[in-house]
N, C-alpha and C. Protein backbone atom coordinates (compact mmCIF):
# COMPACT_ATOMS: atom_id res chain seq x y z
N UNK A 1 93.97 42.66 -28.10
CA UNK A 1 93.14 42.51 -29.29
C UNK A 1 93.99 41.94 -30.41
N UNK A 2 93.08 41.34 -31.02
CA UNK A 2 93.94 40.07 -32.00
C UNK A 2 94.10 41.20 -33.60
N UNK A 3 95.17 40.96 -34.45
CA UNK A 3 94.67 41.85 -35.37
C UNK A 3 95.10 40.65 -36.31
N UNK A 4 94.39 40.72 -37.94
CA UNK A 4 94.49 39.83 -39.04
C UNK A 4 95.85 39.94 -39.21
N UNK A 5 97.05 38.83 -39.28
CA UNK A 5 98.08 39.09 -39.90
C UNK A 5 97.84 38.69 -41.18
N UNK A 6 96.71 38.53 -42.09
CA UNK A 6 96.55 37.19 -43.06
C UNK A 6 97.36 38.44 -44.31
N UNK A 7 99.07 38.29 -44.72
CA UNK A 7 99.79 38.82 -45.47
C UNK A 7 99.05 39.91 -46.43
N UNK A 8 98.24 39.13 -47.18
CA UNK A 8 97.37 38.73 -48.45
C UNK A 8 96.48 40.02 -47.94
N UNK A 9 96.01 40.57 -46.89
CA UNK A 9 95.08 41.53 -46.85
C UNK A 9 95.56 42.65 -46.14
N UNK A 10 96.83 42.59 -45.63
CA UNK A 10 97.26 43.72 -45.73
C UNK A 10 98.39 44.22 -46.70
N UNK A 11 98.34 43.44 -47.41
CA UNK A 11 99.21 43.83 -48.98
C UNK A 11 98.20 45.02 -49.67
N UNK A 12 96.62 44.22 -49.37
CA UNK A 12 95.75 44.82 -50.48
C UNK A 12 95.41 46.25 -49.40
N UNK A 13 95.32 46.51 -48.47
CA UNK A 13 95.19 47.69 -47.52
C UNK A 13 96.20 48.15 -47.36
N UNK A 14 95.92 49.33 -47.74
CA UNK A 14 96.78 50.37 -48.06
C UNK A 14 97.77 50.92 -46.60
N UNK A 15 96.54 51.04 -45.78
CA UNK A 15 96.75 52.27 -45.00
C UNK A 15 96.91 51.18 -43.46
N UNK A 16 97.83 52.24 -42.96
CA UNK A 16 98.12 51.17 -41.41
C UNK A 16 97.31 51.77 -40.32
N UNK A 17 96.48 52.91 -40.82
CA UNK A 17 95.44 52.85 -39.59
C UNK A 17 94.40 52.33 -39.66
N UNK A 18 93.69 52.44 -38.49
CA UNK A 18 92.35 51.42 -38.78
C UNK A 18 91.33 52.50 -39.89
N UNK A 19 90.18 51.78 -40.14
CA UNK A 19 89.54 51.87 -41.39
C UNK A 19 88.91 53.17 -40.94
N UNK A 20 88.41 53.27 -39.26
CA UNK A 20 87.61 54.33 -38.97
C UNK A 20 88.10 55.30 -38.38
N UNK A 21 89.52 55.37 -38.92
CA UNK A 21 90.20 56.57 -39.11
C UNK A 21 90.93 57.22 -40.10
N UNK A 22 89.77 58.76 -40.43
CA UNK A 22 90.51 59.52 -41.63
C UNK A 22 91.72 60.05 -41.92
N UNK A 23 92.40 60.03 -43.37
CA UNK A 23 93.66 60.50 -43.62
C UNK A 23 93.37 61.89 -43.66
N UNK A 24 94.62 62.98 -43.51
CA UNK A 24 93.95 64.57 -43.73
C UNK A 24 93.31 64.67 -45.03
N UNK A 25 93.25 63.75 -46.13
CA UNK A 25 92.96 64.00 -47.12
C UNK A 25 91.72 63.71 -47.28
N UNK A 26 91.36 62.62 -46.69
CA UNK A 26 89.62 62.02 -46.12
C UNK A 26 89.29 63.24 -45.23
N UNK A 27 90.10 63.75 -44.41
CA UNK A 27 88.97 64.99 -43.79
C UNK A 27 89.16 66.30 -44.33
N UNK A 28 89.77 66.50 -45.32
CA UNK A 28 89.61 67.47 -46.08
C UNK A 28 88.65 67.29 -46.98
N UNK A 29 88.23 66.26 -47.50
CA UNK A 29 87.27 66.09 -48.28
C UNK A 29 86.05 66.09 -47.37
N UNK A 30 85.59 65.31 -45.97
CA UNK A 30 84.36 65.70 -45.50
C UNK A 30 84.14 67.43 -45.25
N UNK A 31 84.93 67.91 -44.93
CA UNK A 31 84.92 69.22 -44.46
C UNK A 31 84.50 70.17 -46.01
N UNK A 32 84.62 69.72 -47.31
CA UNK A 32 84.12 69.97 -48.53
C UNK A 32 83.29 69.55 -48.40
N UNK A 33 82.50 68.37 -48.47
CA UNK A 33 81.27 67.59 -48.41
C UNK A 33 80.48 68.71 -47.80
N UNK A 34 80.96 69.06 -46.40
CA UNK A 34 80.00 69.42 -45.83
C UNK A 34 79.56 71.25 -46.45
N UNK A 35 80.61 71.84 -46.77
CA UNK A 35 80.41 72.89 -47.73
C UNK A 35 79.38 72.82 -48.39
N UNK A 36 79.85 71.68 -49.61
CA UNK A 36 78.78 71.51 -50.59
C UNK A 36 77.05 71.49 -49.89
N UNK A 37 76.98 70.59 -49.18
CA UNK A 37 75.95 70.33 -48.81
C UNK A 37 75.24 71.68 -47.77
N UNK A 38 75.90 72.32 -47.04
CA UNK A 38 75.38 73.31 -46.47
C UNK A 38 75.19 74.44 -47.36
N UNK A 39 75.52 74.80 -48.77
CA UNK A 39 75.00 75.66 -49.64
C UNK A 39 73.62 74.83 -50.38
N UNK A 40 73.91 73.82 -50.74
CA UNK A 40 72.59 73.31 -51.14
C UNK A 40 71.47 73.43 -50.06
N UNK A 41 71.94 73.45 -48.66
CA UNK A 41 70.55 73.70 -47.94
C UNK A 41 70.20 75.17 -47.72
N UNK A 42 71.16 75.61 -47.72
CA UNK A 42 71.10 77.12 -47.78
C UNK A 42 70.76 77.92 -49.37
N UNK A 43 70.53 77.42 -50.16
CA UNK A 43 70.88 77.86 -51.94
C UNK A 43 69.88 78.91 -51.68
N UNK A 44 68.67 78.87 -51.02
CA UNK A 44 67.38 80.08 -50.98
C UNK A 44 67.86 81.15 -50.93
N UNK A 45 68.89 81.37 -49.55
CA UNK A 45 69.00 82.32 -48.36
C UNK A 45 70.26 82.84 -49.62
N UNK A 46 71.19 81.95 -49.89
CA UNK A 46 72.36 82.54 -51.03
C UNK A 46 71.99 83.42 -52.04
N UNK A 47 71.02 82.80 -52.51
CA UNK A 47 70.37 82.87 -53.79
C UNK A 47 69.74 84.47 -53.51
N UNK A 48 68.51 84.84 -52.15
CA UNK A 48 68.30 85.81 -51.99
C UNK A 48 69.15 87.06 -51.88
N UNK A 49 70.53 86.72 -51.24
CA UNK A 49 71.76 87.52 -50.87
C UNK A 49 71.99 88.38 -52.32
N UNK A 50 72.53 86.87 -53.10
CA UNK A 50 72.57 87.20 -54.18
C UNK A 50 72.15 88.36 -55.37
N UNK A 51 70.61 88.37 -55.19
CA UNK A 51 70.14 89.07 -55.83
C UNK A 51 69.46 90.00 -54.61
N UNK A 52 70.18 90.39 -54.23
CA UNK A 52 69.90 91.81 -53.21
C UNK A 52 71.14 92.34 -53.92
N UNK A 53 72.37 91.77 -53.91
CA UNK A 53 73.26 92.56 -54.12
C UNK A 53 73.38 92.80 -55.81
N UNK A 54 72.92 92.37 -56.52
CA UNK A 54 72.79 92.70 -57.78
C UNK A 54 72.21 93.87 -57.95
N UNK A 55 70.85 93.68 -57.41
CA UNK A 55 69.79 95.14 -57.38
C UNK A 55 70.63 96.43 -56.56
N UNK A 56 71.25 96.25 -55.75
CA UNK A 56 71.70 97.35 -54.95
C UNK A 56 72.93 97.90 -55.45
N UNK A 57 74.18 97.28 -55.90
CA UNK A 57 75.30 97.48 -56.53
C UNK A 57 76.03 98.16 -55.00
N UNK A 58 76.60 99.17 -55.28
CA UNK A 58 77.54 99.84 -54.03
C UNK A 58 77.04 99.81 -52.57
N UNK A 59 75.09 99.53 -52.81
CA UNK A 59 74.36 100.21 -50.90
C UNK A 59 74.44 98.60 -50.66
N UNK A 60 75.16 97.40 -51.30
CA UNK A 60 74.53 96.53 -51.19
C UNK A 60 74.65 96.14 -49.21
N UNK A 61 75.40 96.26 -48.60
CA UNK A 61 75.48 96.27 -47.16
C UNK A 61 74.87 96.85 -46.55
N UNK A 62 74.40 97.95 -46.72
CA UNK A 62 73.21 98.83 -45.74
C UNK A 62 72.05 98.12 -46.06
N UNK A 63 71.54 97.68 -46.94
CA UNK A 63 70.78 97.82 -48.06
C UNK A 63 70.29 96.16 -47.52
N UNK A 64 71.00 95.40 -47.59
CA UNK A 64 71.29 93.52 -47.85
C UNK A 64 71.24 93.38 -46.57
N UNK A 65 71.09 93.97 -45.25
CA UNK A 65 71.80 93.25 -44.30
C UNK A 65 70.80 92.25 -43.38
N UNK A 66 69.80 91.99 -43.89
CA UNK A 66 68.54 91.03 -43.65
C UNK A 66 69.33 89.73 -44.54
N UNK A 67 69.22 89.86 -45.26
CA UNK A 67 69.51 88.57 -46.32
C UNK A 67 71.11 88.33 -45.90
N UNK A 68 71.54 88.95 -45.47
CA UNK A 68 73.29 88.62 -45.59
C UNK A 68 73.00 87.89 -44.26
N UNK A 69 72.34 88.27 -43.60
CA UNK A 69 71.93 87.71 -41.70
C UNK A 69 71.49 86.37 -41.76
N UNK A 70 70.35 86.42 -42.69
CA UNK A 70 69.78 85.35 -43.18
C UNK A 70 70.93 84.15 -43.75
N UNK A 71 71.46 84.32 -44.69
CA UNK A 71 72.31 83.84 -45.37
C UNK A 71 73.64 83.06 -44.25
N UNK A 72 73.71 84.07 -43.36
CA UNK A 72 75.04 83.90 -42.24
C UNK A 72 74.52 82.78 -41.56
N UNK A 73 73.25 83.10 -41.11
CA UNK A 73 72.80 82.45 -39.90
C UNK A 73 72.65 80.85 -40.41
N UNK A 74 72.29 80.50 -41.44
CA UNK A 74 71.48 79.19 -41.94
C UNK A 74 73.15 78.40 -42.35
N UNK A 75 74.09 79.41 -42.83
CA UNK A 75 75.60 78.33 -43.45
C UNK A 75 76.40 78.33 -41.73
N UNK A 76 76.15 78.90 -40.73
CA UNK A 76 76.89 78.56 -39.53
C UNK A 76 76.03 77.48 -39.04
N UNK A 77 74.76 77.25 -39.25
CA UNK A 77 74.04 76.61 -38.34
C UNK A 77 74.62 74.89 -38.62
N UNK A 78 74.89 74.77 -40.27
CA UNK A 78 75.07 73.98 -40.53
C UNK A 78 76.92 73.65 -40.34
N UNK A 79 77.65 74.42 -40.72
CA UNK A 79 78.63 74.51 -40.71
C UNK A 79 79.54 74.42 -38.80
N UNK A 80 78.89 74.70 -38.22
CA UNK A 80 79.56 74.93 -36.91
C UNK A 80 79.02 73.50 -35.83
N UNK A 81 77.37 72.81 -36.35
CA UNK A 81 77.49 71.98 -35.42
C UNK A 81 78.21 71.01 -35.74
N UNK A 82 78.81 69.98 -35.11
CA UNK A 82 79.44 68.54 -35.01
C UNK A 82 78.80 67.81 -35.83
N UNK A 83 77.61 67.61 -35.44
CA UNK A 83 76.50 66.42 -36.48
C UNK A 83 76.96 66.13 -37.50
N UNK A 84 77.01 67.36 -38.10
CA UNK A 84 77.06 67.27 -39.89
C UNK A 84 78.11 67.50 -40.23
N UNK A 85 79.19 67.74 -39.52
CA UNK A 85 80.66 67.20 -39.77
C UNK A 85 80.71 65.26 -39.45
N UNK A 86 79.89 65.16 -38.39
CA UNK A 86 80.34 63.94 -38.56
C UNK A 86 79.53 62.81 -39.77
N UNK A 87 78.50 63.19 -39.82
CA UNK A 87 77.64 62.59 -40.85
C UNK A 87 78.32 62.71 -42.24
N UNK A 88 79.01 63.67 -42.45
CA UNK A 88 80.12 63.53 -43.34
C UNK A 88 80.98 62.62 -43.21
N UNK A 89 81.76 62.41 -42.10
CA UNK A 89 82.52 61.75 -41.81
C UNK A 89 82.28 59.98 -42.14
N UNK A 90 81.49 59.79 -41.39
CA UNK A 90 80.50 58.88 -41.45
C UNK A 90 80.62 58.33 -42.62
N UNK A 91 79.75 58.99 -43.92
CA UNK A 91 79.84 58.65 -45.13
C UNK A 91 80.96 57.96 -46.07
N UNK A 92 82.24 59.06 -45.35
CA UNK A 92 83.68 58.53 -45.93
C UNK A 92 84.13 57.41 -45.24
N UNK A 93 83.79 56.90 -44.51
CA UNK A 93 83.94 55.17 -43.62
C UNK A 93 83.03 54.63 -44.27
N UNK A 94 82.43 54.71 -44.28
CA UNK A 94 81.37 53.60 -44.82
C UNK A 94 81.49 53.46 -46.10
N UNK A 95 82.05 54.51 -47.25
CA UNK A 95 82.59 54.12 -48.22
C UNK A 95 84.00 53.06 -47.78
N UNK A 96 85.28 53.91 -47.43
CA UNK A 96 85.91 52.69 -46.98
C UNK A 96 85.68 51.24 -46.45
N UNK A 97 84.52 51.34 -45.91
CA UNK A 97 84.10 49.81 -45.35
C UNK A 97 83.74 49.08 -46.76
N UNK A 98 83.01 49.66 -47.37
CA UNK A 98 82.15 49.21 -48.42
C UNK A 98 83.40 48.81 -49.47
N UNK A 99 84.37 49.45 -49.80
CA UNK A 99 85.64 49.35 -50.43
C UNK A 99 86.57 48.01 -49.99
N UNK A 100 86.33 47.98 -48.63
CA UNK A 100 87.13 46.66 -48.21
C UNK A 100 86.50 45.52 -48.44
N UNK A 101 84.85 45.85 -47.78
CA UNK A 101 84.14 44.44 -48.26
C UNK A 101 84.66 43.85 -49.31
N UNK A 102 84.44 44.58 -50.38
CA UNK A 102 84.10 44.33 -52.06
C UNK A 102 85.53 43.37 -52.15
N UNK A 103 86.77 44.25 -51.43
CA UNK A 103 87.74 43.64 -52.07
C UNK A 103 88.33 42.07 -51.06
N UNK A 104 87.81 42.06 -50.16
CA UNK A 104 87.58 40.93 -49.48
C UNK A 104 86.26 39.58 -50.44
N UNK A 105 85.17 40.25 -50.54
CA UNK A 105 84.48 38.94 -51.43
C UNK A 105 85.00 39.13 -52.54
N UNK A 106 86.27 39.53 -53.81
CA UNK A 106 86.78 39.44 -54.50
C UNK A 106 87.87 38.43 -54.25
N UNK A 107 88.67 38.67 -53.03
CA UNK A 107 89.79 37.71 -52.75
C UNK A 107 88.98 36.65 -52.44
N UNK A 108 87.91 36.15 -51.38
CA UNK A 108 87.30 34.63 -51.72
C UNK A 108 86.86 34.13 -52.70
N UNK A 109 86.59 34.72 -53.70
CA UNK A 109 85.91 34.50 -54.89
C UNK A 109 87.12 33.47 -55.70
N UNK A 110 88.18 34.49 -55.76
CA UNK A 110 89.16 33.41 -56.39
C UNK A 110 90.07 32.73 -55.76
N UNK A 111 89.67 32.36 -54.08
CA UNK A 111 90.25 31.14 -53.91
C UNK A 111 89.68 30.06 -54.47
């Protein structure tokens, strides 16, 4: 397989692996992504936890353990399959792609 030696574009690329592979710092960030996003789908089930344990104070575990189940079950579902680690993943390439484009029709621009 042929790879670009063209100087000029790997001056401007940073990184010596290929594009569709993350730095630990790119998959530390999907693996946040996916955090974020599995509480936003979960915010109900949190949200209910939440205010179980407000109302209950000390019984909140005897007391909560529907909503804490609830709560468990919906952030593993999201959190443990592959998919939505990779759909994260995903996202952070395709930014990088989108990053190279740009700076590729920038370098033709001012030849």
């Amino acid at each position: 397989m042929e790879q670009n030696k063209d100087p000029q574009m790997i001056s401007k690329h940073s990184s010596r692996l290929p594009i569709w592979v993350l730095s630990p710092r790119e998959e530390q960030q999907a693996r946040k992504n996916l955090k974020t996003a599995t509480y936003e789908k979960c915010a109900n089930f949190v949200q209910a936890m939440a205010d179980c344990a407000k109302a209950n104070g000390m019984k909140v575990f005897p007391t909560c353990d529907k909503q804490r189940d609830e709560m468990k079950s919906c952030l593993l579902f999201y959190q443990t399959d592959a998919k939505y680690l990779d759909d994260e993943r995903d996202k952070i390439i395709l930014e990088k792609i989108n990053k190279l484009e740009e700076l590729c029709q920038k370098q033709n621009s001012t030849k």
